[in-house]
C-alpha atoms as a PDB file:
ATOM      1  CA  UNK A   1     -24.089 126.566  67.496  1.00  0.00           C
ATOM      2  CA  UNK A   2     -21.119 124.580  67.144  1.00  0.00           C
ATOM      3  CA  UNK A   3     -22.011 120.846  65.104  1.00  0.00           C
ATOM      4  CA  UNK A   4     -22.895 118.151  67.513  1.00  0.00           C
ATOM      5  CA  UNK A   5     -21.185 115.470  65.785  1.00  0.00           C
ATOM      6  CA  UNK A   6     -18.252 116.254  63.467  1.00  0.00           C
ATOM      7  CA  UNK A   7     -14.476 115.270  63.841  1.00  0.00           C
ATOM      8  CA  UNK A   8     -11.928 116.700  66.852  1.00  0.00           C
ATOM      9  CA  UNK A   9     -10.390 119.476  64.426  1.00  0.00           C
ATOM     10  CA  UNK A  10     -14.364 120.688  62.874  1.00  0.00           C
ATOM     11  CA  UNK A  11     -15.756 120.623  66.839  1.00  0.00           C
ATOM     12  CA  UNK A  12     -12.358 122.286  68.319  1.00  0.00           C
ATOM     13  CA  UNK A  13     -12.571 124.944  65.563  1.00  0.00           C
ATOM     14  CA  UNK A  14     -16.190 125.023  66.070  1.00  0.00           C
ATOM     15  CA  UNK A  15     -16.520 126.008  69.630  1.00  0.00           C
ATOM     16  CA  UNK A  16     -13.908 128.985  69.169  1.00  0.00           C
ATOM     17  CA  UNK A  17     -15.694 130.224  66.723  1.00  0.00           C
ATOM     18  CA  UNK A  18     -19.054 130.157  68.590  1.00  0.00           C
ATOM     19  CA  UNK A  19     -16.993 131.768  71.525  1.00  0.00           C
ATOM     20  CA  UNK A  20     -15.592 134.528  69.008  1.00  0.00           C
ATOM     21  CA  UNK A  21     -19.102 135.224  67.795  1.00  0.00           C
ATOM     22  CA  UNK A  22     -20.290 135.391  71.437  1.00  0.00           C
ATOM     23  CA  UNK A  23     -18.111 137.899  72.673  1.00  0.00           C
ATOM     24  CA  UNK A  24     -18.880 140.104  69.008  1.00  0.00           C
ATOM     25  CA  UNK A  25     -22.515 140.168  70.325  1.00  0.00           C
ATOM     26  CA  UNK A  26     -22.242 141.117  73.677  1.00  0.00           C
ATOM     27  CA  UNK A  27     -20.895 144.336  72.216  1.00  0.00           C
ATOM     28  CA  UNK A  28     -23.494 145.045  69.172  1.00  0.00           C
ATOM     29  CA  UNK A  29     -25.604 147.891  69.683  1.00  0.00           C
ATOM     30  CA  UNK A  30     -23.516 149.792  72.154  1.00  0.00           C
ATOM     31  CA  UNK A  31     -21.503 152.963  71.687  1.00  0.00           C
ATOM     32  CA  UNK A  32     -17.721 153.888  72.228  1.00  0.00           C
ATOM     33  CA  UNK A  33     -18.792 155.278  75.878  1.00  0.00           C
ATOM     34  CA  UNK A  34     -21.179 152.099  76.537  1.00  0.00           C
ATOM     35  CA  UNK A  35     -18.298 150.212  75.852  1.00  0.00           C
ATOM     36  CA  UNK A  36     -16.032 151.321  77.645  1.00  0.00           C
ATOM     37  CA  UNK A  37     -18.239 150.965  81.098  1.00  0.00           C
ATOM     38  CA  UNK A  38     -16.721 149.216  84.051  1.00  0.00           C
ATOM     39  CA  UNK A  39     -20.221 147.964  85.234  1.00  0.00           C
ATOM     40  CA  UNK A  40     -19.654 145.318  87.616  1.00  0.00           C
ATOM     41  CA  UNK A  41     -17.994 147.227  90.599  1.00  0.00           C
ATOM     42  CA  UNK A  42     -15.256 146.597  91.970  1.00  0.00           C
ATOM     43  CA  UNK A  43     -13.825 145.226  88.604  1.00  0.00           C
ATOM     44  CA  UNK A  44     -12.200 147.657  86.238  1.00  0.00           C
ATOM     45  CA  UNK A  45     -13.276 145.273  83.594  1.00  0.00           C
ATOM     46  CA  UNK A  46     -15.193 146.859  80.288  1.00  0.00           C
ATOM     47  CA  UNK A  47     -16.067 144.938  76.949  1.00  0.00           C
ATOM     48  CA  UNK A  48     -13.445 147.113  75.070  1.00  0.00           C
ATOM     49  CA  UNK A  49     -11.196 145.719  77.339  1.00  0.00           C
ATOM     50  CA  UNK A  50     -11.978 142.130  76.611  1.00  0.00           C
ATOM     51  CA  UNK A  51     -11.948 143.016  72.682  1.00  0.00           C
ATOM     52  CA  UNK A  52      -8.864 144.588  72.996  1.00  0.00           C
ATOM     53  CA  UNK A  53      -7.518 141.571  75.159  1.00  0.00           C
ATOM     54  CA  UNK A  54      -8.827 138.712  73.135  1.00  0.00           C
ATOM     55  CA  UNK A  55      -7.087 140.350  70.142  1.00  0.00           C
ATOM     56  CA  UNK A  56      -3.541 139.984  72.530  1.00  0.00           C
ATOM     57  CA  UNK A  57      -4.304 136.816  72.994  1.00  0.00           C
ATOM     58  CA  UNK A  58      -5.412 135.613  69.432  1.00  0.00           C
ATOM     59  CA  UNK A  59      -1.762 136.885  69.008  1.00  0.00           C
ATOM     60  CA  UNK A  60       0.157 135.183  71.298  1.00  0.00           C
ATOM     61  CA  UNK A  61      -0.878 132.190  70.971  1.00  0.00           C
ATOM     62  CA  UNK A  62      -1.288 131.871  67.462  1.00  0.00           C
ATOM     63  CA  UNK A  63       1.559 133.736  66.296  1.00  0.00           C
ATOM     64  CA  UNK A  64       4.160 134.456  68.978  1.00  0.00           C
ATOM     65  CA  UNK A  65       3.490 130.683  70.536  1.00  0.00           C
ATOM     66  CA  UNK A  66       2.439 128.661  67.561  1.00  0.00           C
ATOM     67  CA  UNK A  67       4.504 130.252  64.627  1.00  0.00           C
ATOM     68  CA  UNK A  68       6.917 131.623  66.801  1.00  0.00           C
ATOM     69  CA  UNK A  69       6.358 135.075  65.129  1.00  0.00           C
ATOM     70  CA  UNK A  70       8.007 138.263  66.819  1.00  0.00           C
ATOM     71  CA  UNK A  71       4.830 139.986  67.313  1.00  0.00           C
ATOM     72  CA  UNK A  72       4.514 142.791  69.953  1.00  0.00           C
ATOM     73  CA  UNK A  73       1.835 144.034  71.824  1.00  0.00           C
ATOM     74  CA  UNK A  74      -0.852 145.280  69.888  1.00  0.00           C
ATOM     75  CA  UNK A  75      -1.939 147.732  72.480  1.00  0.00           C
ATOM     76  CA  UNK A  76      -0.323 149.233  75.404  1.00  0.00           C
ATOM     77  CA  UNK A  77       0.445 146.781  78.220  1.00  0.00           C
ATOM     78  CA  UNK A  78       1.731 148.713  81.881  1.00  0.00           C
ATOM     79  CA  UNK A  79       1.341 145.773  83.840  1.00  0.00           C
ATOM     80  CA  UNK A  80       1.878 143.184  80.890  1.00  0.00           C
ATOM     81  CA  UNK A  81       4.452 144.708  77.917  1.00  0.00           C
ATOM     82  CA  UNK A  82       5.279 141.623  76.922  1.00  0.00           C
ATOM     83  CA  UNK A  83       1.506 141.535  75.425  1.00  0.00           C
ATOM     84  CA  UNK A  84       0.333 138.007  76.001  1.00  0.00           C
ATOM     85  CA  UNK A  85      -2.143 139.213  78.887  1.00  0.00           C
ATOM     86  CA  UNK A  86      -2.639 142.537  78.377  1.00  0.00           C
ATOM     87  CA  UNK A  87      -5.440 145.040  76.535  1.00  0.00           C
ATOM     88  CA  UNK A  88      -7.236 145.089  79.572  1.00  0.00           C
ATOM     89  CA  UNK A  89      -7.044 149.132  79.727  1.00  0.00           C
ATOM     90  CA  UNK A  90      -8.356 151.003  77.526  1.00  0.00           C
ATOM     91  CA  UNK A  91      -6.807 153.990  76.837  1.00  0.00           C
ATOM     92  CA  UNK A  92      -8.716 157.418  75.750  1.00  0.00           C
ATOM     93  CA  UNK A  93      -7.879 157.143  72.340  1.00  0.00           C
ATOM     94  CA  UNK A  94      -9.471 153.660  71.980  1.00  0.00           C
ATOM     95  CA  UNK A  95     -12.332 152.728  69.877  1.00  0.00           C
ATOM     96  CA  UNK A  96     -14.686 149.919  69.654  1.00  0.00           C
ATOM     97  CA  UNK A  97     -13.918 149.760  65.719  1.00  0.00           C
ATOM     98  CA  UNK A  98     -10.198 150.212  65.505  1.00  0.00           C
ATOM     99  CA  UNK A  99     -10.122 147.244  68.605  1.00  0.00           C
ATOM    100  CA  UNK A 100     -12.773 144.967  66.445  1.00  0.00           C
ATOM    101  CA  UNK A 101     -11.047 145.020  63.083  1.00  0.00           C
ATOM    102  CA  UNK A 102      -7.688 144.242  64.836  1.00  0.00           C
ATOM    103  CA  UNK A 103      -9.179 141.717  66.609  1.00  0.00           C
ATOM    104  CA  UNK A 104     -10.992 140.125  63.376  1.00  0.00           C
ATOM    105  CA  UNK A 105      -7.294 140.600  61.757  1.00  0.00           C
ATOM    106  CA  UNK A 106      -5.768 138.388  64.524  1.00  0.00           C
ATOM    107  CA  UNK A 107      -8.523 135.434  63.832  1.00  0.00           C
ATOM    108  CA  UNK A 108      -8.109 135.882  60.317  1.00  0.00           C
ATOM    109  CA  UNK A 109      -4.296 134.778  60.387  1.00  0.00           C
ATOM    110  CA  UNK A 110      -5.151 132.903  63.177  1.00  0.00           C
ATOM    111  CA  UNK A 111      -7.423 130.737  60.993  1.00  0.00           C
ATOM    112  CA  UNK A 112      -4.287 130.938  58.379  1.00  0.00           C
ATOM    113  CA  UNK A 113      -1.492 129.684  61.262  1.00  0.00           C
ATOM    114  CA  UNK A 114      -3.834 126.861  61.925  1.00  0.00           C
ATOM    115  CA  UNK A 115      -4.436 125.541  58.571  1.00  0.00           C
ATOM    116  CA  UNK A 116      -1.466 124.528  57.892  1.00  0.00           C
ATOM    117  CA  UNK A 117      -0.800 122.544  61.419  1.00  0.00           C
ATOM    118  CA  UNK A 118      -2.118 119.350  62.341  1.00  0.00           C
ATOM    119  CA  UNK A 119      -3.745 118.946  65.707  1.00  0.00           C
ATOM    120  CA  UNK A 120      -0.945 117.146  66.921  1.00  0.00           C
ATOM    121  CA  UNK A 121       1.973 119.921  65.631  1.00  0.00           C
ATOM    122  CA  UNK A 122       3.837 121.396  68.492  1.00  0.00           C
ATOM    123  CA  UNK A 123       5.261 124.124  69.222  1.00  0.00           C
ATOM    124  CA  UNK A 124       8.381 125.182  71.962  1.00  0.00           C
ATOM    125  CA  UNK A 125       6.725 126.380  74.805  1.00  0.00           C
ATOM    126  CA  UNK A 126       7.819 127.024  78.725  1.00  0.00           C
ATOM    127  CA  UNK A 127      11.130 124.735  78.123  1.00  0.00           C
ATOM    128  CA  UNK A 128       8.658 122.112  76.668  1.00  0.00           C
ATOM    129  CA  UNK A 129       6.471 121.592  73.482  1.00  0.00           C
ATOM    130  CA  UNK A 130       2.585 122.624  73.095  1.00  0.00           C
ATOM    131  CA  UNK A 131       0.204 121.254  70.746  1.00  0.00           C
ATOM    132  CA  UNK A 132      -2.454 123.082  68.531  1.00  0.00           C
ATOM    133  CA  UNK A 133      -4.898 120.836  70.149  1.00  0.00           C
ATOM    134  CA  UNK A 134      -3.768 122.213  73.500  1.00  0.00           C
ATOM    135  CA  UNK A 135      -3.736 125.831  72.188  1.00  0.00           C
ATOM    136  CA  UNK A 136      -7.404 125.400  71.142  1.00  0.00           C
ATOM    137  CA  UNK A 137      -8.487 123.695  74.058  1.00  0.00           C
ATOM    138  CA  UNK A 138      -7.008 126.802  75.866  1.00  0.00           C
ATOM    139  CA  UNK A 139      -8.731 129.017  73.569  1.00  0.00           C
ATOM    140  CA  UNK A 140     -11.783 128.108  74.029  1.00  0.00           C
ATOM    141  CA  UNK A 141     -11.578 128.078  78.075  1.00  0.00           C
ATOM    142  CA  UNK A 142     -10.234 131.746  77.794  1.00  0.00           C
ATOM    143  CA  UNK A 143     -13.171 132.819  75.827  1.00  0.00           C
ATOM    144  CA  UNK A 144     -16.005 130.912  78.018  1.00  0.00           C
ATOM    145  CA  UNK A 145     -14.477 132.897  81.012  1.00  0.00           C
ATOM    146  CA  UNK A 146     -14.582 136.015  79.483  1.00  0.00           C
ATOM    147  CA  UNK A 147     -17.810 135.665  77.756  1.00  0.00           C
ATOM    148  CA  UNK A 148     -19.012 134.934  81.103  1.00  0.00           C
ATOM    149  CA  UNK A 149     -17.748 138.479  82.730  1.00  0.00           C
ATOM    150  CA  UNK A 150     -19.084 139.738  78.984  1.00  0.00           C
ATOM    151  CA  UNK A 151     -22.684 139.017  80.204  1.00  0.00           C
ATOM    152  CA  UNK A 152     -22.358 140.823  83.456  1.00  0.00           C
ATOM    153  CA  UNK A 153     -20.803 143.375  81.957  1.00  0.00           C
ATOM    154  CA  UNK A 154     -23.448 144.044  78.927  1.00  0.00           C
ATOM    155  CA  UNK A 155     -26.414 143.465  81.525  1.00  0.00           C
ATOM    156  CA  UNK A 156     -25.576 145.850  83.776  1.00  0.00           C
ATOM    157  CA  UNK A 157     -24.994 148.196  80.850  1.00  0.00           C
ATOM    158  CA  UNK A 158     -28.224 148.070  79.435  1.00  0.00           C
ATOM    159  CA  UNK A 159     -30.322 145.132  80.855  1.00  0.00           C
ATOM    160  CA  UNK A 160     -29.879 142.826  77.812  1.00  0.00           C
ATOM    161  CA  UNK A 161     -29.252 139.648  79.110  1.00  0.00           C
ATOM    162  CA  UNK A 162     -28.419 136.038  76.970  1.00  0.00           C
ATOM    163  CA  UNK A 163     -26.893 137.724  73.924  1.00  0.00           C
END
């Protein structure tokens, strides 16, 4: 639970975080097959998927965006090469742990990128600058929504609802 009262940066940080850990526990206690269920017909959607994805984005927007890092995809995009939307399919030589400790890789230097910016640092973006605030406020909306298809996902797995 992120704090209730702390400063824009602590409560910004705070609420990816909680958002990171979410999505980490819709996927505990499932296997490599589990996880790779598309159970929410007609979406091809599975949780290795959004693993896989939320490590592309951790990328792009804290390295390729904020640092301006040449990073490429981490995992292979057809309908997004570029990387910054893709991991969405999951290929048959996927796992769960390879995606997770790539994933926990990209917050870690994530967390690194950010320290060193203030809230108000910007980066070139679309012909125009983008703050870290943005980028976090972004962040954070990307992993609500996909927490939210997370939960349909896991319950139609296995039943287990409000992870």
């Amino acid at each position: 639970m992120p704090p209730l009262n702390a400063d824009e940066r602590t409560t910004l940080e705070s609420w990816l975080d909680f958002y990171r850990a979410t999505l980490a526990a819709k996927c505990e206690g499932l296997d490599d097959e589990q996880l790779r269920v598309a159970s929410a017909p007609p979406s091809a959607l599975t949780l290795l998927g959004l693993v896989q994805h939320a490590a592309e984005v951790e990328r792009n927007w804290f390295r390729r965006v904020l640092t301006a890092e040449h990073a490429p995809p981490i995992f292979g995009a057809r309908d997004h090469p570029e990387g910054h939307d893709g991991g969405f399919d999951v290929s048959p030589e996927s796992s769960y742990r390879a995606a997770f400790e790539i994933w926990q890789d990209e917050i870690s230097r994530a967390r690194t990128n950010c320290a060193r910016r203030a809230l108000d640092d910007t980066s070139p973006f679309m012909g125009g600058e983008v703050s870290l605030r943005w980028i976090y406020t972004h962040m954070i909306a990307e992993y609500a929504r996909h927490c939210g298809h997370a939960d349909l996902i896991r319950e139609r797995i296995d039943g287990v609802a409000g992870v």
